[in-house]
Protein backbone atom coordinates (compact mmCIF):
# COMPACT_ATOMS: atom_id res chain seq x y z
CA UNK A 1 134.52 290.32 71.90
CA UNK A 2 135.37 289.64 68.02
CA UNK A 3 137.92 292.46 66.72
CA UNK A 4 136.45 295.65 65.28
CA UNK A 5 137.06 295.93 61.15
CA UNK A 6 139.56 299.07 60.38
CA UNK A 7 137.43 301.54 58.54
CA UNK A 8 136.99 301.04 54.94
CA UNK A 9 137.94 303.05 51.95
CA UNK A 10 134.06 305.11 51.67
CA UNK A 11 135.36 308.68 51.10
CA UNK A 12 135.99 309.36 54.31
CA UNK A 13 139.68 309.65 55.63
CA UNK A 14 140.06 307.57 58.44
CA UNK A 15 141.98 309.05 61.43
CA UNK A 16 145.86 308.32 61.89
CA UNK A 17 147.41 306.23 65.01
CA UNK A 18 150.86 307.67 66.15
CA UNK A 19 153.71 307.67 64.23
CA UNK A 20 156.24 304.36 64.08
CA UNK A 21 159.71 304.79 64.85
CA UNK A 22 162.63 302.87 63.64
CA UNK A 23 162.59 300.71 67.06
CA UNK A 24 159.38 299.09 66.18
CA UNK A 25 161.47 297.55 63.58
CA UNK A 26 163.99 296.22 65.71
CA UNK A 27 162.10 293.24 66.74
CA UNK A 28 162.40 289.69 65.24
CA UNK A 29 160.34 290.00 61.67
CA UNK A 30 157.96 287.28 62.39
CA UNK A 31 156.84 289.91 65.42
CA UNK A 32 156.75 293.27 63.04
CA UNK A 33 155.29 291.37 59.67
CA UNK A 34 151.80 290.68 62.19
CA UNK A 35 151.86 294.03 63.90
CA UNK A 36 152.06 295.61 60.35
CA UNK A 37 148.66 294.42 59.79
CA UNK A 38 146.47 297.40 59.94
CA UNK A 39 148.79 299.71 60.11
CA UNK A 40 148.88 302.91 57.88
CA UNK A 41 151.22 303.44 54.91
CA UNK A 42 152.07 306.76 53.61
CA UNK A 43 154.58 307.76 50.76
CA UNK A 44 154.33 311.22 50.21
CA UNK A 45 150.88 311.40 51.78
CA UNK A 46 149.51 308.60 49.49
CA UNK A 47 148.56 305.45 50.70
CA UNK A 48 146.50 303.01 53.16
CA UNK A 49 146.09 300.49 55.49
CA UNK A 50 148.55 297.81 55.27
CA UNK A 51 146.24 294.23 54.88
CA UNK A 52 148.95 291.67 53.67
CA UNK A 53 152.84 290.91 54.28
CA UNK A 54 154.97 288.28 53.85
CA UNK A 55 158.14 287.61 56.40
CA UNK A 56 161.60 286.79 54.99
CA UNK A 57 164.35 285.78 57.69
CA UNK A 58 167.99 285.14 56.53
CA UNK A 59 167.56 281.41 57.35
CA UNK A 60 165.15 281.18 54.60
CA UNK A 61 166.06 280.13 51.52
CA UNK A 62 163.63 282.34 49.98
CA UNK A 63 165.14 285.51 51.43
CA UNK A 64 167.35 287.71 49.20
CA UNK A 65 169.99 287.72 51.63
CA UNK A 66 170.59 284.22 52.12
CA UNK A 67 173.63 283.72 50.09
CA UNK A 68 175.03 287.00 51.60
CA UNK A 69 175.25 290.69 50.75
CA UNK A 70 175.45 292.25 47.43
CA UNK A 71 174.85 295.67 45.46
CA UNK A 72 171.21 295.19 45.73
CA UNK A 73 170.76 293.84 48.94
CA UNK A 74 172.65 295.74 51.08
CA UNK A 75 170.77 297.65 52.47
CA UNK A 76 169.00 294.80 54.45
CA UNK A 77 172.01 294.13 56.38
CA UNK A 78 172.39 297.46 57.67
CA UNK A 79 169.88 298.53 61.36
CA UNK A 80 166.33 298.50 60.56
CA UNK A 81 163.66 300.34 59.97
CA UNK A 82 164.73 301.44 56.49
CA UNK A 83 163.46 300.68 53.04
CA UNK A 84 164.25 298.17 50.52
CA UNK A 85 163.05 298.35 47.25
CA UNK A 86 163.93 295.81 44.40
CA UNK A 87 162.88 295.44 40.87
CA UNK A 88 161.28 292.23 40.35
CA UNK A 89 161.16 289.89 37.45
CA UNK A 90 162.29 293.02 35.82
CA UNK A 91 158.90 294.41 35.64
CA UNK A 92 157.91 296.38 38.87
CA UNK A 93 158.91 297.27 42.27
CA UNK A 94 158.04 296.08 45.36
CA UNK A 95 159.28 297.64 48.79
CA UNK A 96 160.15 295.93 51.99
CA UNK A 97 160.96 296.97 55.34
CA UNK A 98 164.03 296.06 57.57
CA UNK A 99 163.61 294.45 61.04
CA UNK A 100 165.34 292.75 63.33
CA UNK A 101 169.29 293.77 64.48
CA UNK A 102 171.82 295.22 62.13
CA UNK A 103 173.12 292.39 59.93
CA UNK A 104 170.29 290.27 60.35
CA UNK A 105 169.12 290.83 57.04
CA UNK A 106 165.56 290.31 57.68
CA UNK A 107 162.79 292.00 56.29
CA UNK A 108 158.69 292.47 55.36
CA UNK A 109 157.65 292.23 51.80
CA UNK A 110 154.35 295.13 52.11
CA UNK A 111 152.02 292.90 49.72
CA UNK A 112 149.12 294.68 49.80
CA UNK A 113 147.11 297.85 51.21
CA UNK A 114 143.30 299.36 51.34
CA UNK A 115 143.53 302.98 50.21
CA UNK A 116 142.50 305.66 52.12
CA UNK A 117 144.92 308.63 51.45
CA UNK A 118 145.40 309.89 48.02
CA UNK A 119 142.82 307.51 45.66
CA UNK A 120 142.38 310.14 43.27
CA UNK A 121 146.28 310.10 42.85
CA UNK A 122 146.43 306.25 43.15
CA UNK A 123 143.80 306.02 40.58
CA UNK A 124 145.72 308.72 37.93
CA UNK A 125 148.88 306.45 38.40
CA UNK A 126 147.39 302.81 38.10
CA UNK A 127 145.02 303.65 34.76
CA UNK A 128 141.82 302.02 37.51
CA UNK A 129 138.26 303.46 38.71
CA UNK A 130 138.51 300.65 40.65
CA UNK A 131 139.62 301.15 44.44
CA UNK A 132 139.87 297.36 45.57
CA UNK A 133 142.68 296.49 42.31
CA UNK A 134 144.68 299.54 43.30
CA UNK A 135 146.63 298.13 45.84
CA UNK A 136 146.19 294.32 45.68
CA UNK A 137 149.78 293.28 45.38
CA UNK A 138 153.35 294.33 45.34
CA UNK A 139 153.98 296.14 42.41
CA UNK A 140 150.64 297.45 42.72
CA UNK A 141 150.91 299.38 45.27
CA UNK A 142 154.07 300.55 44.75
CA UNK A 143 153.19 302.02 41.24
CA UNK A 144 150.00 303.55 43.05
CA UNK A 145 152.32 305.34 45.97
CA UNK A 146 154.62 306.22 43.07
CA UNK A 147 157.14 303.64 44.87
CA UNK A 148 160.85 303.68 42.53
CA UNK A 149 164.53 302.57 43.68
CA UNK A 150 164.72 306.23 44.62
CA UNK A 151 162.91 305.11 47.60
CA UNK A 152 165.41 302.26 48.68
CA UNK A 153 167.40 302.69 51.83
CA UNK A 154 165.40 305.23 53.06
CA UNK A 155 164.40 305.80 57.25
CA UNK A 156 160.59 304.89 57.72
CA UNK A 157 160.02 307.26 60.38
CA UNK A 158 160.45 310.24 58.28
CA UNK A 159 159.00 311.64 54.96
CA UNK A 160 158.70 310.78 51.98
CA UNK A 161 157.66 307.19 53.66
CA UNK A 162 155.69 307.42 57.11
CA UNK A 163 154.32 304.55 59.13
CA UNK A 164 151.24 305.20 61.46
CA UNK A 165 150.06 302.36 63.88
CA UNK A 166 146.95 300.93 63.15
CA UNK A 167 143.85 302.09 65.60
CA UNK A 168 141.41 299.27 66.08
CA UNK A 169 141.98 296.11 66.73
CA UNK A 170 142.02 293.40 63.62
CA UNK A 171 141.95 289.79 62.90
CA UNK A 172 145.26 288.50 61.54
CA UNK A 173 145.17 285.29 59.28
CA UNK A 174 147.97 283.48 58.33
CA UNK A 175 149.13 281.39 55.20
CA UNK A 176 152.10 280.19 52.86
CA UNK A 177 153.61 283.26 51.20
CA UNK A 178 153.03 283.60 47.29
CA UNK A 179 154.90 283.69 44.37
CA UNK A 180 157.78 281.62 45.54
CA UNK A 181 159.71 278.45 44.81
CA UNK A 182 161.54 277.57 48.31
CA UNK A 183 160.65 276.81 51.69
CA UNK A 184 156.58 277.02 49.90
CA UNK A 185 155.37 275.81 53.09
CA UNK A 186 156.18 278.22 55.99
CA UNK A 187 153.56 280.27 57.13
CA UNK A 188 154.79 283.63 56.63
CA UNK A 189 152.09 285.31 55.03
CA UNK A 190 150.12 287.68 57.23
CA UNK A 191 146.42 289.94 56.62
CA UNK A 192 143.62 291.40 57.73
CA UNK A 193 140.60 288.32 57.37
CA UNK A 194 138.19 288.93 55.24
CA UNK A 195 139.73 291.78 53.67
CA UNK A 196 138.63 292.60 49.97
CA UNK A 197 141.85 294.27 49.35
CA UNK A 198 143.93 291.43 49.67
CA UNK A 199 146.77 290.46 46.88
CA UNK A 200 144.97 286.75 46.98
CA UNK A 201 142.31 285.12 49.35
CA UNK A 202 143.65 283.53 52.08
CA UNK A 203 142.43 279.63 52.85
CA UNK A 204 139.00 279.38 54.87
């Protein structure tokens, strides 16, 4: 039986699953970044269905924490299921959770989400009628949740930034993450197929 679609963004609210604790976190990342996928995103209340992610393990060259710890990456090193947010290319912010075991530095770049709680909010933030380019990439979706370095290192099982498990089954397609310059070809990029929310298509 193909995978029921997660409900989409119509006006309706779409009901919660339960609540993610920091042990769901606490997992090897290339387990979490899939079971993100569908999952429900909340900063303050405002927020969505989580549709893309990209995995970053401390073997990859592409991680932040390859080359060790520093001021800003600290915080993936410490247990996970906390935030980390970094500026990038000095523009806008994008926010990451930690996984795996404490110094693992390991971690999910959240990519992109449908919105379901909050649009109104989303839309007064982002300038955008517009519901589909709300979300669809990093610093997106972290200027439509209102998403700042006020928000790094914080738990992700308890406000302002709540985690709900996703309630219907979904279709998970993978790809090579974006925006990068090494290790291009691992296959760390993870959404919902199909989705019309996504940050960029993935291959057919």
């Amino acid at each position: 039986m193909a995978p029921r679609k997660p409900p989409r963004s119509n006006g309706s609210t779409p009901r919660l699953g339960k609540p993610l604790k920091r042990a769901f976190f606490g997992r090897s990342v290339h387990e979490v970044a899939p079971d993100l996928i569908g999952a429900t995103m909340l900063v303050s209340g405002v927020g969505g269905l989580i549709v893309e992610v990209e995995a970053y393990h401390h073997t990859d060259p592409a991680a932040h924490s390859y080359r060790g710890p520093t001021e800003r990456n600290r915080v993936m090193f410490g247990p996970p299921g906390f935030s980390y947010v970094y500026r990038s290319y000095g523009i806008h912010w994008c926010v990451n959770f930690v996984c795996e075991e404490e110094g693992s530095a390991s971690a999910v770049l959240i990519r992109a989400l449908e919105p379901t709680h909050g649009i109104a909010t989303m839309r007064r933030r982002r300038h955008l009628e517009d519901v589909r380019a709300l979300c669809s990439g990093p610093g997106k979706l972290t200027e439509a949740l209102g998403v700042t370095i006020d928000h790094n290192a914080l738990p992700l099982d308890r406000p302002p930034i709540v985690l709900h498990a996703r309630t219907t089954d979904v279709e998970v397609a993978t790809g090579i993450r974006i925006g990068i310059t090494k290790a291009v070809e691992l296959p760390w990029r993870y959404g919902i197929k199909g989705s019309k929310f996504l940050s960029k298509p993935f291959p057919k």
